[in-house]
Every structure is written in C-alpha cells, then in structure tokens.
N, C-alpha and C. Protein backbone atom coordinates (compact mmCIF):
# COMPACT_ATOMS: atom_id res chain seq x y z
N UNK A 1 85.54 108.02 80.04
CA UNK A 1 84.63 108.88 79.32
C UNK A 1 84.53 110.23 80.00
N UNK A 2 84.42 110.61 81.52
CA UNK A 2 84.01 111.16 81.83
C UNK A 2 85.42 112.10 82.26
N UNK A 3 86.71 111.41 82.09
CA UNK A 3 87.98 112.20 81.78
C UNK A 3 88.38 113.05 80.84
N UNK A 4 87.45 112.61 79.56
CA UNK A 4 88.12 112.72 78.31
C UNK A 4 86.75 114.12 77.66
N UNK A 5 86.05 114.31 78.41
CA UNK A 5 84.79 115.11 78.43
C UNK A 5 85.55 116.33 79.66
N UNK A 6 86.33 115.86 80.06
CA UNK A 6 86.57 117.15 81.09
C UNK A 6 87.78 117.60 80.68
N UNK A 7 88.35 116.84 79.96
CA UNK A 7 90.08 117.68 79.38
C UNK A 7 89.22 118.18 78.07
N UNK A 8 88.16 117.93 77.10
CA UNK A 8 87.53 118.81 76.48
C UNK A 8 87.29 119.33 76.48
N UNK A 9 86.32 119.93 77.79
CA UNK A 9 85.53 121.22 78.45
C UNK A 9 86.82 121.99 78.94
N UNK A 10 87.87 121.75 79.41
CA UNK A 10 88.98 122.38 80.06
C UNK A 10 89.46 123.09 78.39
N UNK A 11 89.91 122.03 77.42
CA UNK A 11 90.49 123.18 75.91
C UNK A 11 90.11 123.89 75.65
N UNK A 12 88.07 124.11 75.73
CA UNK A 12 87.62 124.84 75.19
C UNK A 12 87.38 126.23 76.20
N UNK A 13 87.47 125.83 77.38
CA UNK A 13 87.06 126.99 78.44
C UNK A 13 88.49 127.99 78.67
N UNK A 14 89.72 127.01 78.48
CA UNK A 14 90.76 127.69 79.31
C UNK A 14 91.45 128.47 77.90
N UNK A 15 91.84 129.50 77.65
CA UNK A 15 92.51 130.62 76.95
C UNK A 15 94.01 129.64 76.38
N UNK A 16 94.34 130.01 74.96
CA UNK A 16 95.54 129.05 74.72
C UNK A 16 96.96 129.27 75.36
N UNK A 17 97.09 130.58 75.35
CA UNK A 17 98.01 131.27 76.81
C UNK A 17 97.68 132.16 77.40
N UNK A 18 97.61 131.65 79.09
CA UNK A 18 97.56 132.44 79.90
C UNK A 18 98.51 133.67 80.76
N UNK A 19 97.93 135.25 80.49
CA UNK A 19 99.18 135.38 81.09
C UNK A 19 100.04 135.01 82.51
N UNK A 20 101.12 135.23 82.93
CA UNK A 20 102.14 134.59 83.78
C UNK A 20 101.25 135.27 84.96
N UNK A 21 101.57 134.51 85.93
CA UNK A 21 101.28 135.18 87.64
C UNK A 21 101.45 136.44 87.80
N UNK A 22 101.04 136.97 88.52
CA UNK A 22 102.02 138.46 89.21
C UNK A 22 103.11 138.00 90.11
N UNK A 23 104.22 138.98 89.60
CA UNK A 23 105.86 138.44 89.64
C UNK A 23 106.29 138.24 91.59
N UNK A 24 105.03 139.14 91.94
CA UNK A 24 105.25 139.29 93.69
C UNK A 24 104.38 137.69 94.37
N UNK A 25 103.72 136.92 93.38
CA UNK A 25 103.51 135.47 93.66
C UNK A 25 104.13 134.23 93.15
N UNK A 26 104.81 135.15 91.79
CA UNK A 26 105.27 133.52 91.46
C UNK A 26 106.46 133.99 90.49
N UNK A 27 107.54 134.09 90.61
CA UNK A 27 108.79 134.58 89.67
C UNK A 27 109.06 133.61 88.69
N UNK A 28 109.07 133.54 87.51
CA UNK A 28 109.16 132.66 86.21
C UNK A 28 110.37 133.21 85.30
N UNK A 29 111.47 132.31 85.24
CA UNK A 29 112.44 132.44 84.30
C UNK A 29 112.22 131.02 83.47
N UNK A 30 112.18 131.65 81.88
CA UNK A 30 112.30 130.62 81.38
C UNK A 30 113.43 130.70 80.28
N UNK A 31 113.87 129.19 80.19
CA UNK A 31 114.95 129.15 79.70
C UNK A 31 115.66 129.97 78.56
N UNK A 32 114.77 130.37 77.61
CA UNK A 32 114.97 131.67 76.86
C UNK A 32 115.12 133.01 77.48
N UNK A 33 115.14 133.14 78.88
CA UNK A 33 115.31 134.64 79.46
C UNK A 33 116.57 134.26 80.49
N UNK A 34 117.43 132.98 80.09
CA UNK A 34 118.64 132.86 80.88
C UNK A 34 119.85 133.30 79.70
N UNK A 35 120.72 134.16 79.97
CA UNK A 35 121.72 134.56 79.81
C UNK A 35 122.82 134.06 80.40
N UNK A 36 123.62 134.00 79.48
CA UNK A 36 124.81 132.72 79.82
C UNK A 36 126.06 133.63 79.66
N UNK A 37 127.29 133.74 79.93
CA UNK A 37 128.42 133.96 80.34
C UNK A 37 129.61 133.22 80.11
N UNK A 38 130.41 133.80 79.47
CA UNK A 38 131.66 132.97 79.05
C UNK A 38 132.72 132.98 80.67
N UNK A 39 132.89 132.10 80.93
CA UNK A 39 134.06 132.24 82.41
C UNK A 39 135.08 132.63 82.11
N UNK A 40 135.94 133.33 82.69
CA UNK A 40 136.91 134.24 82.06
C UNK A 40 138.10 132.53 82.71
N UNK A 41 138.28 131.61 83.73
CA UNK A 41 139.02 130.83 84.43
C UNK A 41 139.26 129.55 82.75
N UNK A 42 138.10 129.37 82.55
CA UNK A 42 137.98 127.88 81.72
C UNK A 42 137.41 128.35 80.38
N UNK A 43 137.96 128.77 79.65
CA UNK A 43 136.94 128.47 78.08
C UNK A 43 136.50 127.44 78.13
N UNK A 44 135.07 127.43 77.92
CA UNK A 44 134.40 126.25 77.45
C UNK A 44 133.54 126.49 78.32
N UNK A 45 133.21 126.83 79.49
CA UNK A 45 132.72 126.66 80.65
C UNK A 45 132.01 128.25 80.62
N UNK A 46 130.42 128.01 80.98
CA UNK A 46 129.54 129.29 81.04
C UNK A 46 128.56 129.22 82.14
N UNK A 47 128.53 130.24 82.90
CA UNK A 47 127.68 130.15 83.51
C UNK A 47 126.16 131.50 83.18
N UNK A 48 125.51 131.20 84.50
CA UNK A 48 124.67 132.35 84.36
C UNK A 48 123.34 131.99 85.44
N UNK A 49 122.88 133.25 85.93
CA UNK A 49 122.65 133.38 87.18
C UNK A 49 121.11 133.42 87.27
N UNK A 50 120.68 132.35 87.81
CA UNK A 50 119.02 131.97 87.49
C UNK A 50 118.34 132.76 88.68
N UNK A 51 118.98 133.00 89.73
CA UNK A 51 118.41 133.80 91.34
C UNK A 51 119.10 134.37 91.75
N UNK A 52 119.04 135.62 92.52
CA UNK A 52 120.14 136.56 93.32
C UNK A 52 121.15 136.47 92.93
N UNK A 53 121.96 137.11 94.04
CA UNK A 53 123.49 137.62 93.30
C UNK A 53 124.75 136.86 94.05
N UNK A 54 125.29 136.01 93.30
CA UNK A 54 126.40 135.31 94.09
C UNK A 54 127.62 136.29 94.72
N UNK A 55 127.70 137.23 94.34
CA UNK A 55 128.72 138.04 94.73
C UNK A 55 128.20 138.95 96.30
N UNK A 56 127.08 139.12 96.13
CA UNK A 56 126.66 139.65 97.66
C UNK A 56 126.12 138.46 98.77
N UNK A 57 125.25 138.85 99.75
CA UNK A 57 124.78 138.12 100.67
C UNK A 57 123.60 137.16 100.08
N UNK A 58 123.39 136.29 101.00
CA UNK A 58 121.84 135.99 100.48
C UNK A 58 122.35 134.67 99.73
N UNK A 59 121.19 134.24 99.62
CA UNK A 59 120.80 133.39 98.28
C UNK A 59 120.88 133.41 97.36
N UNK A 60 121.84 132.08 96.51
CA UNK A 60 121.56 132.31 95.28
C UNK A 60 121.76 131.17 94.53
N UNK A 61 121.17 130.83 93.04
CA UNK A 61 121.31 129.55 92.22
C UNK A 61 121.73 129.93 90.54
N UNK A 62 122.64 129.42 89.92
CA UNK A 62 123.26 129.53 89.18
C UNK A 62 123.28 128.59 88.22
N UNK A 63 123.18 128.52 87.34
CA UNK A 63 123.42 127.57 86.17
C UNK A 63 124.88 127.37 85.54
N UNK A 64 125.63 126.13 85.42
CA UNK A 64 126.94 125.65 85.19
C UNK A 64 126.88 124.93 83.76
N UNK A 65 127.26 125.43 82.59
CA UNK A 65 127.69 125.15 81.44
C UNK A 65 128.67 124.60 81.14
N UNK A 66 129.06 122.82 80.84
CA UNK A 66 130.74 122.78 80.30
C UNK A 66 130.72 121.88 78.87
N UNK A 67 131.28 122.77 78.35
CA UNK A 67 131.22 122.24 76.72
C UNK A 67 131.98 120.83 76.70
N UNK A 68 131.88 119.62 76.05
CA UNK A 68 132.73 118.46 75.77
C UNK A 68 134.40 119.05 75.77
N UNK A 69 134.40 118.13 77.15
CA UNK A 69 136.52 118.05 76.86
C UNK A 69 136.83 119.83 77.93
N UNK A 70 135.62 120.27 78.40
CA UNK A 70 135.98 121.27 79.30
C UNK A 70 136.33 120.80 80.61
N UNK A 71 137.26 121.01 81.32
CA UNK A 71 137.46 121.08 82.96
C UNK A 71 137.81 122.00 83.65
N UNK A 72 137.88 122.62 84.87
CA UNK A 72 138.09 123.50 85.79
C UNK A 72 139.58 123.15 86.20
N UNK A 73 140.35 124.12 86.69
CA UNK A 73 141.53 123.92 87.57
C UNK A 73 141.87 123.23 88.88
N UNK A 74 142.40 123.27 89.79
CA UNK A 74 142.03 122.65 91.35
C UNK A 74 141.36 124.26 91.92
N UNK A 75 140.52 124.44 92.65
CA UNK A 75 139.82 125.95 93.08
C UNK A 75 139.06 125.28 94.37
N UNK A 76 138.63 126.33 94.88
CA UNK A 76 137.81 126.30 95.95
C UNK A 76 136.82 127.09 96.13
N UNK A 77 135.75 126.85 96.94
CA UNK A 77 134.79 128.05 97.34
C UNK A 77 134.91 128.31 98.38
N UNK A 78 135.04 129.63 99.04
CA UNK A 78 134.21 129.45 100.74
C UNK A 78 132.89 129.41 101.41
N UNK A 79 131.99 129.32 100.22
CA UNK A 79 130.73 128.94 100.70
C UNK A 79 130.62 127.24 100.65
N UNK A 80 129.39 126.72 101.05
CA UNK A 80 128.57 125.02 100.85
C UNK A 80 127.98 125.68 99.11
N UNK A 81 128.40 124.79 98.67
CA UNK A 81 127.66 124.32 97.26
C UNK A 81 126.65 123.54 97.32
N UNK A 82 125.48 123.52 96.71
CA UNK A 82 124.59 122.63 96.62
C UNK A 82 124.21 122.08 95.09
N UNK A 83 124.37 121.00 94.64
CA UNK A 83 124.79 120.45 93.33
C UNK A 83 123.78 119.76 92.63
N UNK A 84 122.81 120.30 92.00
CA UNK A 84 122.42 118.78 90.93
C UNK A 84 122.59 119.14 89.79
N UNK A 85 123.33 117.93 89.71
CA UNK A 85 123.27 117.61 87.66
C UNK A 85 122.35 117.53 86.95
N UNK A 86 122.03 118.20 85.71
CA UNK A 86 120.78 118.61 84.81
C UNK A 86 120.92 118.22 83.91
N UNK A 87 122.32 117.71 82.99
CA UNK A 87 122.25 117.11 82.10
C UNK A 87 123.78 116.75 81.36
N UNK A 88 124.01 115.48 81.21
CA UNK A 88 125.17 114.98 81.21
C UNK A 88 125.58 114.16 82.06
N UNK A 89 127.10 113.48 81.60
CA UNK A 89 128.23 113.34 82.97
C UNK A 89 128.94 114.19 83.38
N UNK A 90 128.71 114.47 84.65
CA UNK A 90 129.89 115.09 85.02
C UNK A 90 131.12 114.65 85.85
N UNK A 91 132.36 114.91 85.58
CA UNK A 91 133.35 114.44 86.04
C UNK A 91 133.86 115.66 87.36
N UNK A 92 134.44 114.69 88.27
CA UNK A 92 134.73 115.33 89.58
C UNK A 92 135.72 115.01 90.27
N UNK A 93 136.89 115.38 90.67
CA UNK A 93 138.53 115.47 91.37
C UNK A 93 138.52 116.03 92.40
N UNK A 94 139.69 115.59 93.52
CA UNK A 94 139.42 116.33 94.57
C UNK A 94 141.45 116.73 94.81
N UNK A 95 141.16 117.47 95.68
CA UNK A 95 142.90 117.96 95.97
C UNK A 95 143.47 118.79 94.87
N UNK A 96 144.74 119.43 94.97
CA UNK A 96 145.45 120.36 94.49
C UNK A 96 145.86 120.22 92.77
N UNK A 97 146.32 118.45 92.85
CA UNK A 97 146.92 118.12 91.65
C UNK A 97 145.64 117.86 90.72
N UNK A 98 145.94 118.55 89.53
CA UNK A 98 144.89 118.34 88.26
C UNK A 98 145.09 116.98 87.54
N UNK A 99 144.30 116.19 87.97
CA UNK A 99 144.41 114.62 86.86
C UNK A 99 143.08 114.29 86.28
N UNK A 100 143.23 114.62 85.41
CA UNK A 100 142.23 114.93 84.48
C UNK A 100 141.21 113.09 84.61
N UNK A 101 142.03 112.54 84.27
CA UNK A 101 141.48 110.99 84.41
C UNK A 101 141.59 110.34 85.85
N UNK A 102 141.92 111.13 86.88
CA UNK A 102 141.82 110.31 88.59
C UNK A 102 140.08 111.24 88.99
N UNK A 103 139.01 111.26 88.09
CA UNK A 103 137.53 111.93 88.29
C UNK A 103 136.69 110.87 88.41
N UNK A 104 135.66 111.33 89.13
CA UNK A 104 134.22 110.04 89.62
C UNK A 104 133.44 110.52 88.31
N UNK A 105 132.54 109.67 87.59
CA UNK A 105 131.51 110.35 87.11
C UNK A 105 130.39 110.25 87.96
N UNK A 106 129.26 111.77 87.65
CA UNK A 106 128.54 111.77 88.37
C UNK A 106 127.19 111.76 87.44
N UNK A 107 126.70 111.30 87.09
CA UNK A 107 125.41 111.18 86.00
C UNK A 107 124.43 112.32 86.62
N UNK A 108 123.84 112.66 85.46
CA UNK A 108 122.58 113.59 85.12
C UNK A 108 121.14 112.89 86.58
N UNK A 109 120.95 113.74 86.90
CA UNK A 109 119.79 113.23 88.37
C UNK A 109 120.38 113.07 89.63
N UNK A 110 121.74 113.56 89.55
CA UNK A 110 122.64 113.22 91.02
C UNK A 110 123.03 114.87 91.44
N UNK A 111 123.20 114.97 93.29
CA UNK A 111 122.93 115.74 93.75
C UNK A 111 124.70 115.57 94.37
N UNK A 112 125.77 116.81 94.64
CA UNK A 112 126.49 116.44 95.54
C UNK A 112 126.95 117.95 95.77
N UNK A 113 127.45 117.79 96.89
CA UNK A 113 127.36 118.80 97.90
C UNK A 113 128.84 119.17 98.19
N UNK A 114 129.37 120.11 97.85
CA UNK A 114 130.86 120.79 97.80
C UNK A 114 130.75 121.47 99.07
N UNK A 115 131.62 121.01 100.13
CA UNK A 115 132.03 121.68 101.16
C UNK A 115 132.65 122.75 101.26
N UNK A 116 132.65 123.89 101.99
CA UNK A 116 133.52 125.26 102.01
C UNK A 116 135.13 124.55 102.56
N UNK A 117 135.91 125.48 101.29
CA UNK A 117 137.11 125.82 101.65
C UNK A 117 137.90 124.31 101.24
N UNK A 118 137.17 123.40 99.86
CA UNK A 118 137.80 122.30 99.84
C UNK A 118 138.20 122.11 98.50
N UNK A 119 139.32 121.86 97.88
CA UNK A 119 139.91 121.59 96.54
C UNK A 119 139.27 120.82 95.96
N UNK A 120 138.93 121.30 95.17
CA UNK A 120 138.38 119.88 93.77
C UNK A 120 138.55 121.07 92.06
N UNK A 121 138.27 119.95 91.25
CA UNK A 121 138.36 120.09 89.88
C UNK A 121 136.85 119.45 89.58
N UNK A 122 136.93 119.86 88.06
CA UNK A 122 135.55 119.02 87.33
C UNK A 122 135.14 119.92 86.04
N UNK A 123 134.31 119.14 85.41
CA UNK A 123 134.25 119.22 83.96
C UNK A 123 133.50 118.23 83.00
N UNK A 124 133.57 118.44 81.87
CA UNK A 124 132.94 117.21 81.34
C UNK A 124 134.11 116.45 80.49
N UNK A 125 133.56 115.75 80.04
CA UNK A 125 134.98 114.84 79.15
C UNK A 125 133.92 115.04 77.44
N UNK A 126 132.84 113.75 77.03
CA UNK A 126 132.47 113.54 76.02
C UNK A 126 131.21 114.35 75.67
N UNK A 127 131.15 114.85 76.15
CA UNK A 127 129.49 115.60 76.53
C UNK A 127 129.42 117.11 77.16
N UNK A 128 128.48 117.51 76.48
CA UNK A 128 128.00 118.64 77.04
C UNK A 128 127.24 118.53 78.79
N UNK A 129 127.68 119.15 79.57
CA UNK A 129 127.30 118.99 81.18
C UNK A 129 126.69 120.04 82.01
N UNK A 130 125.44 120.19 82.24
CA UNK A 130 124.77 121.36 82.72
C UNK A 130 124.84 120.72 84.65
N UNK A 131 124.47 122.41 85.09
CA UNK A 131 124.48 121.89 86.67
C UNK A 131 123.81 122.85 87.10
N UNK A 132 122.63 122.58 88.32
CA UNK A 132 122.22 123.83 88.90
C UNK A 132 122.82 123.88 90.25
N UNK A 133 123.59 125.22 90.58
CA UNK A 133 124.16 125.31 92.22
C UNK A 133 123.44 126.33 92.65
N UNK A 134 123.14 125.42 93.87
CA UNK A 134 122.52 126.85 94.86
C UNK A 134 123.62 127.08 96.21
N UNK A 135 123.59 128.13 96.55
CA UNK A 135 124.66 128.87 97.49
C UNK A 135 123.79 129.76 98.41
N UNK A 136 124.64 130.25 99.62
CA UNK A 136 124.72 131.63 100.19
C UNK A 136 126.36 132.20 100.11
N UNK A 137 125.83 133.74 99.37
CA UNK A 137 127.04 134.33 99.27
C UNK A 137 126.82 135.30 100.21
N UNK A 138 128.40 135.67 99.95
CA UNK A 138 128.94 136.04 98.60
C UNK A 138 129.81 134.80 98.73
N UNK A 139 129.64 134.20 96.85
CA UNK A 139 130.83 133.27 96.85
C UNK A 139 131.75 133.84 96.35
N UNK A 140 133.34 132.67 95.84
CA UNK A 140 134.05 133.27 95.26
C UNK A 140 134.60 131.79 94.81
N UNK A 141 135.27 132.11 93.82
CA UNK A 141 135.89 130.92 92.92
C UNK A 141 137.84 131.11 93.16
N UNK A 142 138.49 130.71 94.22
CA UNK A 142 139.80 130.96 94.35
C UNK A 142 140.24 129.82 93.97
N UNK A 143 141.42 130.02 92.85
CA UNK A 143 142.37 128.94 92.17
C UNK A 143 143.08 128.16 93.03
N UNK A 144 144.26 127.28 92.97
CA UNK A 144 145.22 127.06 93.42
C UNK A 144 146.35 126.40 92.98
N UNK A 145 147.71 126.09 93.26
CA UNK A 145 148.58 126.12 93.05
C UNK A 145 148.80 124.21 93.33
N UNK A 146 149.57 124.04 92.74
CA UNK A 146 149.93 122.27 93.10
C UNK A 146 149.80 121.79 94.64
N UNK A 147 150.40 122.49 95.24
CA UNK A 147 150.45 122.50 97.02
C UNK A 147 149.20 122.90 97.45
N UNK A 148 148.05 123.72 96.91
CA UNK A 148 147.05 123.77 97.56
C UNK A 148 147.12 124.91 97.90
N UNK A 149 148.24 125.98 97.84
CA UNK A 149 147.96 127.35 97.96
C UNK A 149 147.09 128.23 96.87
N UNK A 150 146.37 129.16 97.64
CA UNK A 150 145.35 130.12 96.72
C UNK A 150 146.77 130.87 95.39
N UNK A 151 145.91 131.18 94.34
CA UNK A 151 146.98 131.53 93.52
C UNK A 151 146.84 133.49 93.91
C-alpha cells in the first residue's frame, strides 16, 4: 500500500520529461543520436563511434554492425580490444586463412578480448550482430594476406 501511494505521489510530483543533466556531469547518447557508417573493408558491416576518436590517442568505444551472412577478412589491430556482444551470434576465426565455417559462436551477453597484433576474422552468419568495443588508440584495422602478411 504504502509503495503504490509513493510511485503515485512520485507521477504526480515528477515532470513527464525531465530535461537531460548538464553534459559536464553526465554525457547521454541515445540510440537515435548514433550515426552509423558503411565500412569501406566489408559491405554489410557498419560501424559508428559512441566515445572519442579511434584514430587519435585516448579512449574510445565504438559500435560494430554486421548484417546476416556478413564477415570480415583475416585483419588485425595493434591495440587490446575489449568486446561485448549486444545482440546476436557472433561468429569468430583466428589466423590468416579465411574459413568461414572453422568460427566459435559467441552469443549476445559474452565479453572477449582481442589481443594486439593478432589475426582473426568474424561476422555474423543468420542474424543481424551488434558489438560494443572499447579501445585505446589510435587503432587501426590492417588486412592480411594468406601467410599472415599485412596487405
């Protein structure tokens, strides 16, 4: 009773929207103010940049888009990746050679952690596959060749 009398007094007291924080206490992107990006490497695959700038120093977290039946090449980063899956399966390869079907799936709520300077692939297969990565850059996305050389 005395719950249901205070989420009442709370509807009627509190304003139906409040405006947002001041931006120097609390920074708010919401999903309608993310801008997405076609990858010039993978059609199908979009990203777009939720914090700082991956291309300079610093910190930064990024949002990973892969449309059903999208995958990446063999590539590398030279930064640590930091990985959770947001929604989907995602599929994951490691080494030079692209085999589309030698991938782990990694389900939606799983966290994994891409080491600097290490080959892998990934993508989705049946499903649409979101990912949030956080980094320190500057990163960079370098291809490679069957042998494992940068292209």
């Amino acid at each position: 009773m005395l719950r249901s009398a205070f989420a009442v007094l709370l509807a009627v007291t509190l304003p139906a929207s409040a405006a947002d924080p001041d931006p120097a206490t609390m920074a708010i992107k919401r999903d309608a103010d993310i801008v997405w990006v076609q990858n010039p490497i993978a059609p199908g695959l979009k990203t777009a940049v939720i914090h700082g700038d991956p291309t300079g120093p610093g910190v930064y977290i990024i949002r990973v888009r892969f449309a059903p039946g999208t995958m990446s090449p063999p590539h590398f980063h030279p930064e640590a990746r930091y990985i959770v899956v947001l929604k989907g399966t995602w599929w994951v390869g490691a080494g030079p050679k692209w085999d589309r079907e030698a991938t782990t799936p990694v389900p939606a709520g799983s966290f994994v952690l891409h080491h600097p300077n290490k080959i892998h692939y990934d993508g989705a297969k049946d499903e649409e596959v979101m990912l949030q990565i956080t980094g320190i850059g500057p990163s960079a996305t370098k291809l490679v060749d069957e042998d494992g050389h940068p292209k």
